[in-house]
N, C-alpha and C. Protein backbone atom coordinates (compact mmCIF):
# COMPACT_ATOMS: atom_id res chain seq x y z
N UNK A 1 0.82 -1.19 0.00
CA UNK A 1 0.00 0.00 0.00
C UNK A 1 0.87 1.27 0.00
N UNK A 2 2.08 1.12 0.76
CA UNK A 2 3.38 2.54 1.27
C UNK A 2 3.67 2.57 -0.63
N UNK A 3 4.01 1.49 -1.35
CA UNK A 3 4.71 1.78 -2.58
C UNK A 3 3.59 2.42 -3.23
N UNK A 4 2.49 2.17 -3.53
CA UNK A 4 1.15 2.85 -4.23
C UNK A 4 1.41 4.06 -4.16
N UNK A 5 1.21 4.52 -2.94
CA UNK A 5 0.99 5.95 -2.40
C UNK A 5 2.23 6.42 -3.40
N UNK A 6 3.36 6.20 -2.58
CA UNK A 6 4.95 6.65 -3.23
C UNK A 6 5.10 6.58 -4.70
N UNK A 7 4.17 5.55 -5.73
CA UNK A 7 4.38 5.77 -7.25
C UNK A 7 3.21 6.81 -7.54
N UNK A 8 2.19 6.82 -6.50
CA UNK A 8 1.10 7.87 -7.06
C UNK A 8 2.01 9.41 -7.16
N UNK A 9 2.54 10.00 -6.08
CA UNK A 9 3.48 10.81 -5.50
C UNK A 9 4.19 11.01 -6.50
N UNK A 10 4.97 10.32 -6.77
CA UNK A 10 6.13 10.45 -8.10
C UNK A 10 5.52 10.54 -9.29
N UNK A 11 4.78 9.76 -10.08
CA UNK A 11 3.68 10.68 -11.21
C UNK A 11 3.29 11.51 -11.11
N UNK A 12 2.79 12.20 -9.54
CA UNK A 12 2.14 13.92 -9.54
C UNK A 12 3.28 14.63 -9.97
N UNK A 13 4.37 14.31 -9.23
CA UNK A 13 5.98 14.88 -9.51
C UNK A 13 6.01 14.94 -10.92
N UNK A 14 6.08 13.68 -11.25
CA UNK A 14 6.67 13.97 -12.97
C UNK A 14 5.46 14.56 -14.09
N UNK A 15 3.91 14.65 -13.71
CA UNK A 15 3.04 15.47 -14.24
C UNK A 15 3.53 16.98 -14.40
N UNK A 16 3.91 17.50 -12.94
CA UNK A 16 3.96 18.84 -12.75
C UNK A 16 5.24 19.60 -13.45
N UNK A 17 6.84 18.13 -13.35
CA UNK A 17 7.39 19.07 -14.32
C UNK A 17 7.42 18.94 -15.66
N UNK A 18 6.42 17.91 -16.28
CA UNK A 18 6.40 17.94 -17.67
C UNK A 18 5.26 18.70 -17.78
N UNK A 19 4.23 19.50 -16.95
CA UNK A 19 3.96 20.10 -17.33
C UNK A 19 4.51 21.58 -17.26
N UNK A 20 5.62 22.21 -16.17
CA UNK A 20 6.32 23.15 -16.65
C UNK A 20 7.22 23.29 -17.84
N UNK A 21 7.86 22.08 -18.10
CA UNK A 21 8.47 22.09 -19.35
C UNK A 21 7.76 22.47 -20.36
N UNK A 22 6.33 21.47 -20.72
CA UNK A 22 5.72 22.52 -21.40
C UNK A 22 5.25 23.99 -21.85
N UNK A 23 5.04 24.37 -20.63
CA UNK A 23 4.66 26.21 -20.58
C UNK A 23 5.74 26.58 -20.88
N UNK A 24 7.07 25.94 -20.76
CA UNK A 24 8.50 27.06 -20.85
C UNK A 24 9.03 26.66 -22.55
N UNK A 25 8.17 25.70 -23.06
CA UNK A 25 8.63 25.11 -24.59
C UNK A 25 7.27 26.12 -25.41
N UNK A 26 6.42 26.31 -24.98
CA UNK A 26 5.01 26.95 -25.59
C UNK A 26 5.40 28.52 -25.79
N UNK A 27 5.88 29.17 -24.25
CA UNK A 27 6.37 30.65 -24.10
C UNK A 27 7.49 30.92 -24.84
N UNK A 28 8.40 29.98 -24.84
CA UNK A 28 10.03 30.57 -26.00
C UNK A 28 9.33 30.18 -27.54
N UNK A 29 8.23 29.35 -27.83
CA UNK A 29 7.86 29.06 -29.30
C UNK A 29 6.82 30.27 -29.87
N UNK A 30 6.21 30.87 -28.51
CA UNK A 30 5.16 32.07 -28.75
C UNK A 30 6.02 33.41 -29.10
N UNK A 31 7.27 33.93 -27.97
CA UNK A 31 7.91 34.69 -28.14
C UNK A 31 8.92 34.61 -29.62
N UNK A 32 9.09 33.55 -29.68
CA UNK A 32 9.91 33.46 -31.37
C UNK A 32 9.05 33.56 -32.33
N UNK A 33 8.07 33.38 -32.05
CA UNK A 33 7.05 33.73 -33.27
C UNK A 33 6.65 35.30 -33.67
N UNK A 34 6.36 35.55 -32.11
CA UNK A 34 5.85 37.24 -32.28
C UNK A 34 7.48 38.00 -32.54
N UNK A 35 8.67 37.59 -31.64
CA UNK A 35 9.21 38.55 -32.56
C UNK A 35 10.27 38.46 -34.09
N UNK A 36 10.26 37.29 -34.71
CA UNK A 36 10.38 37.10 -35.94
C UNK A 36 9.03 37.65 -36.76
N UNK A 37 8.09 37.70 -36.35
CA UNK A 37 6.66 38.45 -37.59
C UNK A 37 7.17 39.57 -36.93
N UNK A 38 7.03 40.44 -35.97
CA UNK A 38 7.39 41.84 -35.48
C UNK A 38 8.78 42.10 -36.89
N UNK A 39 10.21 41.11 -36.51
CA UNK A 39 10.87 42.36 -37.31
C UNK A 39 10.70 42.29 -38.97
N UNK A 40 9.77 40.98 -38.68
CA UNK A 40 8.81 41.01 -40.38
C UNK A 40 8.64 42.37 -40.82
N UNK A 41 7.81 42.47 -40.31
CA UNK A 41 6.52 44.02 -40.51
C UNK A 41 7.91 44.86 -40.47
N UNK A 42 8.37 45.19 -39.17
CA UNK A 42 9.09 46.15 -39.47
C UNK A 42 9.93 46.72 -40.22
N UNK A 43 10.84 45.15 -41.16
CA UNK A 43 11.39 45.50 -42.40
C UNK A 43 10.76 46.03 -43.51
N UNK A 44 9.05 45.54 -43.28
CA UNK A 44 8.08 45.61 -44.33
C UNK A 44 7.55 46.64 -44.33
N UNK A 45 7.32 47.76 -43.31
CA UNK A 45 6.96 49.05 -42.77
C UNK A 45 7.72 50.09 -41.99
N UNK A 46 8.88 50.54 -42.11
CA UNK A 46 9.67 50.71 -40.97
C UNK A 46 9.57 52.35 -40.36
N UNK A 47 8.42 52.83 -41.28
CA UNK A 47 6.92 53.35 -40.05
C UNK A 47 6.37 53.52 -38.88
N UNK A 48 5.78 52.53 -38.86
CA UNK A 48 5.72 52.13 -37.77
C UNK A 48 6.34 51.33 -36.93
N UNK A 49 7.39 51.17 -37.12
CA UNK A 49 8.26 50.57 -36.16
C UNK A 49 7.95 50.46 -34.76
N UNK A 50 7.93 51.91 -34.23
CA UNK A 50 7.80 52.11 -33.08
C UNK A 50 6.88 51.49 -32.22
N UNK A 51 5.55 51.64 -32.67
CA UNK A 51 4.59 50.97 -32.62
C UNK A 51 4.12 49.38 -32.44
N UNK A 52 4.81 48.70 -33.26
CA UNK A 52 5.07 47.56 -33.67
C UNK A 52 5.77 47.19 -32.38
N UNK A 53 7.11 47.70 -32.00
CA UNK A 53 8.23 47.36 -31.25
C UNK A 53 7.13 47.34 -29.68
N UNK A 54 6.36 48.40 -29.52
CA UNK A 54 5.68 48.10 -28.11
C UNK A 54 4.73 47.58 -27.95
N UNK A 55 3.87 46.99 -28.97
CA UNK A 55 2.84 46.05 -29.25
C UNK A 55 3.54 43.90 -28.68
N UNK A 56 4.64 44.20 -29.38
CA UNK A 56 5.11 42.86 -29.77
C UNK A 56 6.18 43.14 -28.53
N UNK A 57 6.47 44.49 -27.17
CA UNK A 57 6.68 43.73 -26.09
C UNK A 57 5.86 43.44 -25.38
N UNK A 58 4.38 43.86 -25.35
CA UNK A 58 3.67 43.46 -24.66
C UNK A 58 2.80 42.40 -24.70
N UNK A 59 2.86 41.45 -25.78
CA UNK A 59 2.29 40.40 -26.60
C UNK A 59 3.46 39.45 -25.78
N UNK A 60 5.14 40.11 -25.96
CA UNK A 60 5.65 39.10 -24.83
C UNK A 60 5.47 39.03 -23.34
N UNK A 61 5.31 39.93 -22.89
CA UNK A 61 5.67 40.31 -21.77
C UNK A 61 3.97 39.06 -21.32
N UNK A 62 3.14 39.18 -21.82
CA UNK A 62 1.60 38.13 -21.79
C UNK A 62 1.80 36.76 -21.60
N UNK A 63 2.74 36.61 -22.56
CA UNK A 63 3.30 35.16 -23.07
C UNK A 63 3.94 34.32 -21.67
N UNK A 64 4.78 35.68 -21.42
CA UNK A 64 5.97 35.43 -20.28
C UNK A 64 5.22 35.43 -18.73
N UNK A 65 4.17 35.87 -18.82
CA UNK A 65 3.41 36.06 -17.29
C UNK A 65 2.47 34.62 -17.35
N UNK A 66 2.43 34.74 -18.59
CA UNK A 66 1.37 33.20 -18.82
C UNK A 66 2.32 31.56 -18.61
N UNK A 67 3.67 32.18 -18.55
CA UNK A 67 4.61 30.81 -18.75
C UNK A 67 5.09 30.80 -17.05
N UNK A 68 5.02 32.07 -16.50
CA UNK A 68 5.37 32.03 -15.28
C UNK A 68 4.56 31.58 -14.37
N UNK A 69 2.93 31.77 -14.25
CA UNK A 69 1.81 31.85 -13.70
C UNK A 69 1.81 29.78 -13.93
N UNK A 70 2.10 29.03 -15.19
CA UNK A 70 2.04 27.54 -15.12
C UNK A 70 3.51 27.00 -14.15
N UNK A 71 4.30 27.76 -14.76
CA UNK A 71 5.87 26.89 -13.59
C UNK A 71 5.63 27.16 -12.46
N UNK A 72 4.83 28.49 -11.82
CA UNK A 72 4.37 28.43 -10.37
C UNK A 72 3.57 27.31 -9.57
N UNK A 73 2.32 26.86 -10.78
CA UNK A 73 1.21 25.90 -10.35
C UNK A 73 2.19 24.83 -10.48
N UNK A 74 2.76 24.66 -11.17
CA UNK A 74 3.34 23.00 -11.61
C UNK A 74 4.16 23.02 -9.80
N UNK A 75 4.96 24.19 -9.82
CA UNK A 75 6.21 24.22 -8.37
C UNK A 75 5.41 23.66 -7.41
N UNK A 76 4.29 24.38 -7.45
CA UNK A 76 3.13 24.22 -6.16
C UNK A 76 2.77 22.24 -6.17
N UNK A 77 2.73 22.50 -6.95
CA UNK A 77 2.10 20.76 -7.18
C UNK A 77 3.29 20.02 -6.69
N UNK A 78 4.72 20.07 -6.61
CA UNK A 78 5.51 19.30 -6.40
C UNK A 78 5.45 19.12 -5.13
């Protein structure tokens, strides 16, 4: 019954950090996306640059609160 418990335990473990790994593989694939199209446009418009440049940090800065907010829950779970 002690080993049950102890393999249940260790799957919550290994749930929580494959699921931070995930959020931290999702957030660097979101942020490479927005800013490779960002210096898209901007070569393509360089106009608005400015614009562009504080749009696409705050599109990261979302990404990055959203990747932090899952490695917290996952920490918690361990």
């Amino acid at each position: 019954m002690i080993s049950l418990l102890l393999a249940a335990e260790g799957v919550a473990k290994l749930g929580a950090a494959v699921g931070a790994g995930l959020a931290a593989i999702g957030a660097g694939l979101g942020i490479g996306r927005i800013g490779g199209q960002a210096m898209d446009a901007m070569a393509r418009q360089p106009e608005v640059m400015n614009k562009l440049f504080t749009n696409m940090i705050v599109a990261a800065a979302l990404i990055e609160g959203v990747a932090l907010f899952a490695a917290v829950i996952a920490f918690l779970c361990i």
